[in-house]
Protein backbone atom coordinates (compact mmCIF):
# COMPACT_ATOMS: atom_id res chain seq x y z
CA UNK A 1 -16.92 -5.23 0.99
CA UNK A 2 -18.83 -3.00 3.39
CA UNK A 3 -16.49 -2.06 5.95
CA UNK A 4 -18.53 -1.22 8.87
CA UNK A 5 -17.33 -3.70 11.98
CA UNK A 6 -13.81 -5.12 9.59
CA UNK A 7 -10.53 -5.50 10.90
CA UNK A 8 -7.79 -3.54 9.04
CA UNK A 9 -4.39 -3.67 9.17
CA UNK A 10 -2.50 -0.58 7.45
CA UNK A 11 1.37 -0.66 7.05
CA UNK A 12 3.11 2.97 6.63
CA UNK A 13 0.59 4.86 8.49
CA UNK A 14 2.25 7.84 10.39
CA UNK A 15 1.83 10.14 7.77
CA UNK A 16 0.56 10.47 4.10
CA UNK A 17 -1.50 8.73 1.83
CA UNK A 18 -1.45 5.95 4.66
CA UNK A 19 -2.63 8.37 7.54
CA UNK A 20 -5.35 9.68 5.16
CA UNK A 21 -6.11 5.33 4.26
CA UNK A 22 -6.52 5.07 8.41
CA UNK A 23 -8.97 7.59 9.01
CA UNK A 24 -10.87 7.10 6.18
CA UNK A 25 -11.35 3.28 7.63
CA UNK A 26 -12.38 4.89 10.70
CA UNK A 27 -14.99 7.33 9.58
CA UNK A 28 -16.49 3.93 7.56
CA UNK A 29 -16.72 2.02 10.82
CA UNK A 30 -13.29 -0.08 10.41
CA UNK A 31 -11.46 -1.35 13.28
CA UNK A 32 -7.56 -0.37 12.30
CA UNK A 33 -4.41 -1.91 13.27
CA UNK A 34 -1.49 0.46 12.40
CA UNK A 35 2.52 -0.44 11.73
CA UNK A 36 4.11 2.50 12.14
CA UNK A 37 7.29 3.55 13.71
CA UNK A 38 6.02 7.58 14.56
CA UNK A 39 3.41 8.77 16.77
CA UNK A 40 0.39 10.33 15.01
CA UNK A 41 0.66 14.26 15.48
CA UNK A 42 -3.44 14.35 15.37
CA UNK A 43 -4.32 13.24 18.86
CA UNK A 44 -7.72 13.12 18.95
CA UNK A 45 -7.04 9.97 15.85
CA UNK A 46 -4.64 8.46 18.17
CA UNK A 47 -7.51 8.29 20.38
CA UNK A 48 -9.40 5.54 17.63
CA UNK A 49 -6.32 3.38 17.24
CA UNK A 50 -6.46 0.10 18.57
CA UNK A 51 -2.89 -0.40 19.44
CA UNK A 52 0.32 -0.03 17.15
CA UNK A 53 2.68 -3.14 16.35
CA UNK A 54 5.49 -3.92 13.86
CA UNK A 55 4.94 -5.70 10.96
CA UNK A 56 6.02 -9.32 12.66
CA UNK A 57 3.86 -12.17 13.03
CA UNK A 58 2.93 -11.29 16.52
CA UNK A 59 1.28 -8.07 15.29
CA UNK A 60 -1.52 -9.87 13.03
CA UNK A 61 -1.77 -12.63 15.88
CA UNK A 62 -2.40 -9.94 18.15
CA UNK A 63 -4.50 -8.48 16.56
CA UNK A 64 -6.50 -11.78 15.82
CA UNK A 65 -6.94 -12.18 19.25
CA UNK A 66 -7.63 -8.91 19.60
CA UNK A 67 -10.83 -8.58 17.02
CA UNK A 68 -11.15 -12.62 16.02
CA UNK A 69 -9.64 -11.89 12.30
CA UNK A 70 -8.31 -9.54 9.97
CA UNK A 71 -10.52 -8.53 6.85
CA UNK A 72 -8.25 -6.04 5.36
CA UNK A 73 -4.58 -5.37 4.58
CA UNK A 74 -3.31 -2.25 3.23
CA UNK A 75 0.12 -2.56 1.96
CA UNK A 76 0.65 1.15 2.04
CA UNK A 77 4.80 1.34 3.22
CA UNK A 78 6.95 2.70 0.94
CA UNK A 79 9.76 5.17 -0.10
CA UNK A 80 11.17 6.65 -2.71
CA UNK A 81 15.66 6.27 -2.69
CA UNK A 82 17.86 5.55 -5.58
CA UNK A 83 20.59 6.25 -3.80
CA UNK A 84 19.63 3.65 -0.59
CA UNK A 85 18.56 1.27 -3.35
CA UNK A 86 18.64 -2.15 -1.42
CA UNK A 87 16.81 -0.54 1.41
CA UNK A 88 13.93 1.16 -1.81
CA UNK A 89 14.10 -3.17 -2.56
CA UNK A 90 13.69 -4.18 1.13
CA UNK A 91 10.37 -1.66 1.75
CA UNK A 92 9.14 -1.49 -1.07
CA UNK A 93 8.52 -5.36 -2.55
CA UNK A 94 9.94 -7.40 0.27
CA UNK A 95 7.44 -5.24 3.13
CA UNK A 96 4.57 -6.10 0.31
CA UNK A 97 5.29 -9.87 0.09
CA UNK A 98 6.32 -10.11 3.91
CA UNK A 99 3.08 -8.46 4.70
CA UNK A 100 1.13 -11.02 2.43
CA UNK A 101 2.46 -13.69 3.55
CA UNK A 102 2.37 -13.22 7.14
CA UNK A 103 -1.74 -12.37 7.01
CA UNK A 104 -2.26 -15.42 4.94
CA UNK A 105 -1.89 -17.46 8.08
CA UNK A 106 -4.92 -15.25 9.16
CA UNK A 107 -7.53 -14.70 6.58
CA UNK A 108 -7.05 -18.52 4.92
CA UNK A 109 -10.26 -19.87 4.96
CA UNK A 110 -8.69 -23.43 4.38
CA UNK A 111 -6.59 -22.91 7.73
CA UNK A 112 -9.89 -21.54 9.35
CA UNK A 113 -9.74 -18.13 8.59
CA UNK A 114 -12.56 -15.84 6.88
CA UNK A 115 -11.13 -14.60 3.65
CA UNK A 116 -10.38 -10.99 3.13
CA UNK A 117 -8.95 -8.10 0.83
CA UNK A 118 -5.16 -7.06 0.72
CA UNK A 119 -4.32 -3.84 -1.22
CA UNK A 120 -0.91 -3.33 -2.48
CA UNK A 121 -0.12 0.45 -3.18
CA UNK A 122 2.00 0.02 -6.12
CA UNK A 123 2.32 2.95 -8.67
CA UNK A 124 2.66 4.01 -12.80
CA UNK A 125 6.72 3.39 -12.15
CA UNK A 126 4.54 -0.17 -12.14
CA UNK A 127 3.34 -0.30 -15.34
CA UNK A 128 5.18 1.68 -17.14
CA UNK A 129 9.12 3.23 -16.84
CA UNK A 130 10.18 6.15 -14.98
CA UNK A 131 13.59 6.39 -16.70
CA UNK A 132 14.76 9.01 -13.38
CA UNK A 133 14.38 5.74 -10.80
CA UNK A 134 15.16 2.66 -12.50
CA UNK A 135 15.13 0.68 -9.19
CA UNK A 136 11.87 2.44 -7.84
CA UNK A 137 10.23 1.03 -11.14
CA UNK A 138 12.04 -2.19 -10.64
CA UNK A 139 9.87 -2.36 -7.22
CA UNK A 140 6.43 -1.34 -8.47
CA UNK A 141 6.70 -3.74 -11.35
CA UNK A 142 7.45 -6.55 -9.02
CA UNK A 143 4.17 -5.22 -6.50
CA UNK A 144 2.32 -5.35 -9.90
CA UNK A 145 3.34 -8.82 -10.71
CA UNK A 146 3.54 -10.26 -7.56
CA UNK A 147 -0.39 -9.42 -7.05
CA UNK A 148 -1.55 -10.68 -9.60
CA UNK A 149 0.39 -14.16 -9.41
CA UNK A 150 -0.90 -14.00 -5.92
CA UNK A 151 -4.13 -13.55 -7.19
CA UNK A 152 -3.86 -15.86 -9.14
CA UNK A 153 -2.78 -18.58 -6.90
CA UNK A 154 -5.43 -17.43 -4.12
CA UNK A 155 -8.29 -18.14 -6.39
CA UNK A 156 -6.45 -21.35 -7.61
CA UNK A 157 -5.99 -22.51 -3.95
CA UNK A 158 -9.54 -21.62 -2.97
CA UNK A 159 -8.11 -19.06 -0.12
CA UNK A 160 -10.81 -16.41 -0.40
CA UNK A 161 -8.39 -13.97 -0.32
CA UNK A 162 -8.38 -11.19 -2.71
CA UNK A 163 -5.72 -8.98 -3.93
CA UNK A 164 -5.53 -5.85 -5.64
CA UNK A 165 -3.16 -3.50 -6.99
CA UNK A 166 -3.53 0.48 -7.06
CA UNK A 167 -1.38 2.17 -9.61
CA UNK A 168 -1.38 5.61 -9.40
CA UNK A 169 0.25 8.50 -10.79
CA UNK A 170 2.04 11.34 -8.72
CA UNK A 171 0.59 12.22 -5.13
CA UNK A 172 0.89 15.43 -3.70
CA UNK A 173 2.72 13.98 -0.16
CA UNK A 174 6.14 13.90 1.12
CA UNK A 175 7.61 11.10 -0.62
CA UNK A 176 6.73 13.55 -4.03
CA UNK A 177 8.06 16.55 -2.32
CA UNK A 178 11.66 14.49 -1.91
CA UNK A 179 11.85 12.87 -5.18
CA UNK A 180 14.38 15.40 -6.54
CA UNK A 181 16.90 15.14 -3.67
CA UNK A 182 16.63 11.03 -3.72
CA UNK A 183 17.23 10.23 -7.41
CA UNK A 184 21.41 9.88 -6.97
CA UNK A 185 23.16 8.87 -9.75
CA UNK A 186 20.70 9.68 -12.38
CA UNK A 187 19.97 13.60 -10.95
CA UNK A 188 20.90 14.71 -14.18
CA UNK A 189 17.40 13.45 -15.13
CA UNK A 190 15.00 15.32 -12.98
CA UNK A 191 14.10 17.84 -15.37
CA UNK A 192 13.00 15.27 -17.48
CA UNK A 193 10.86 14.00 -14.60
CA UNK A 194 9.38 17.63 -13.90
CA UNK A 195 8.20 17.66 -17.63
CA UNK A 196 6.56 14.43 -17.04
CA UNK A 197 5.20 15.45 -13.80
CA UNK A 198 3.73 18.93 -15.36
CA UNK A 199 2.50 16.42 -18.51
CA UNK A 200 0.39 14.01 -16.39
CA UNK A 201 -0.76 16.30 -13.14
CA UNK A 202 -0.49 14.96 -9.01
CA UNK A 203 -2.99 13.88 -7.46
CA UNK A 204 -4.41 14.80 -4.16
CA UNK A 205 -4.38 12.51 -1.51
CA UNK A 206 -7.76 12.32 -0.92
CA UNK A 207 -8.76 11.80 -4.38
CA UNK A 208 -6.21 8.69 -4.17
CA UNK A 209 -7.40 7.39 -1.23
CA UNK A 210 -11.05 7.46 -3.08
CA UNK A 211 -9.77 5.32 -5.89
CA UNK A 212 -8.32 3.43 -3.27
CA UNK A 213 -11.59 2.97 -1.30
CA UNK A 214 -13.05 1.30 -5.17
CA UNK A 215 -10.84 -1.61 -4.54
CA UNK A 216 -12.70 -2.75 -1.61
CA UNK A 217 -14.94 -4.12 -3.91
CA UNK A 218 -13.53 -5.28 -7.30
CA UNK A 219 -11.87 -8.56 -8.17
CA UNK A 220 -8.15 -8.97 -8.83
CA UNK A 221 -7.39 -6.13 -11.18
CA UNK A 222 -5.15 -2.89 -11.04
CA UNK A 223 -6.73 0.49 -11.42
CA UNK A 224 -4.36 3.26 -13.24
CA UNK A 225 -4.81 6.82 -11.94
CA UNK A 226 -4.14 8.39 -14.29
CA UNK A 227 -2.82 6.34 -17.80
CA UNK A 228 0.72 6.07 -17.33
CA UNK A 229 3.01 8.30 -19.70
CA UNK A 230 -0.04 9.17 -22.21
């Protein structure tokens, strides 16, 4: 999908991998949308944005009427809590499949609308276990699964809506910087977690947002940066 002229909406955008998502849209001729809760500290991009909106159905109407459709979703929001565990739940899967299914009423080509790409960050806790954050993983396996069933179902349906899954390792951002200090009742692990950390490297976010750029164009698949736990 070129993206020169599209419509994107990007959840979890004040900061981050999602920040570095928004501009990168921009600089490739994207219109963007962003949900965010925190004003951008880099006003000269606050000068690009659209307008900003919670993630309600209003938003994508909005910002239907707004552009005439939405070609992209980026389901970017996300934390990282063990000890807030129902609100980890809340963001992390039901944000992803409250997202979904609010901009399905949008891009649905059988209810008139013009297909489109949704993105669900989801992670290696996804695919594999990350025995420090047992409900984190929980999550990220049920982003994983719940794109591809989705995926499943869109091509079944004949939506034109495609959905992908990145699954990355560990990103140098604030959510990595925290993980220590969030992982509760199972703290006594986080050494464990540094070895594994150490074993498999963090990634930048630019080179993630790269890898997240490839989705654009493939077809209903999740990409693993890097192998999980090898």
């Amino acid at each position: 999908m070129a993206l020169n002229g599209k419509t994107a909406v990007v959840t979890g955008a004040a900061m981050g991998i999602g920040r570095s998502i928004a501009e990168l849209l921009l600089q490739n001729g994207a219109k963007v949308v962003f949900e965010i809760r925190y004003s951008f500290p880099n006003k000269r991009l606050e000068m690009n944005l659209s307008f900003y909106c919670w993630l309600e159905f209003s938003a994508f109407q909005k910002t239907v009427e707004t552009f005439g459709g939405i070609d992209i979703l980026v389901n970017n929001a996300g934390i990282f809590n063990e000890i807030t565990w129902e609100k980890t739940i809340a963001i992390n899967l039901g944000g992803c499949i409250r997202g979904s299914y609010l901009v399905i009423e949008h891009m649905n080509k059988l209810t008139g609308g013009r297909g489109g790409v949704i993105i669900n960050v989801a992670s290696m806790a996804g695919i594999g276990v990350l025995s420090c954050s047992p409900v984190y993983t929980a999550t990220k396996h049920g982003v994983v699964g719940f794109t591809q069933a989705f995926a499943a179902a869109s091509v079944a349906s004949g939506y034109g809506i495609r959905m992908n899954a990145l699954c990355p390792g560990f990103v140098q951002t604030d959510l990595f910087s925290s993980i220590k200090s969030k992982l509760g009742q199972f703290s006594n692990l986080a050494d464990a977690n540094q070895e594994l950390i150490e074993k498999l490297g963090v990634l930048t976010e630019r080179l993630y947002v790269c890898a997240c750029f490839k989705q654009w164009c493939r077809k209903n698949i999740n990409l693993h940066l890097p192998a999980p736990f090898s």
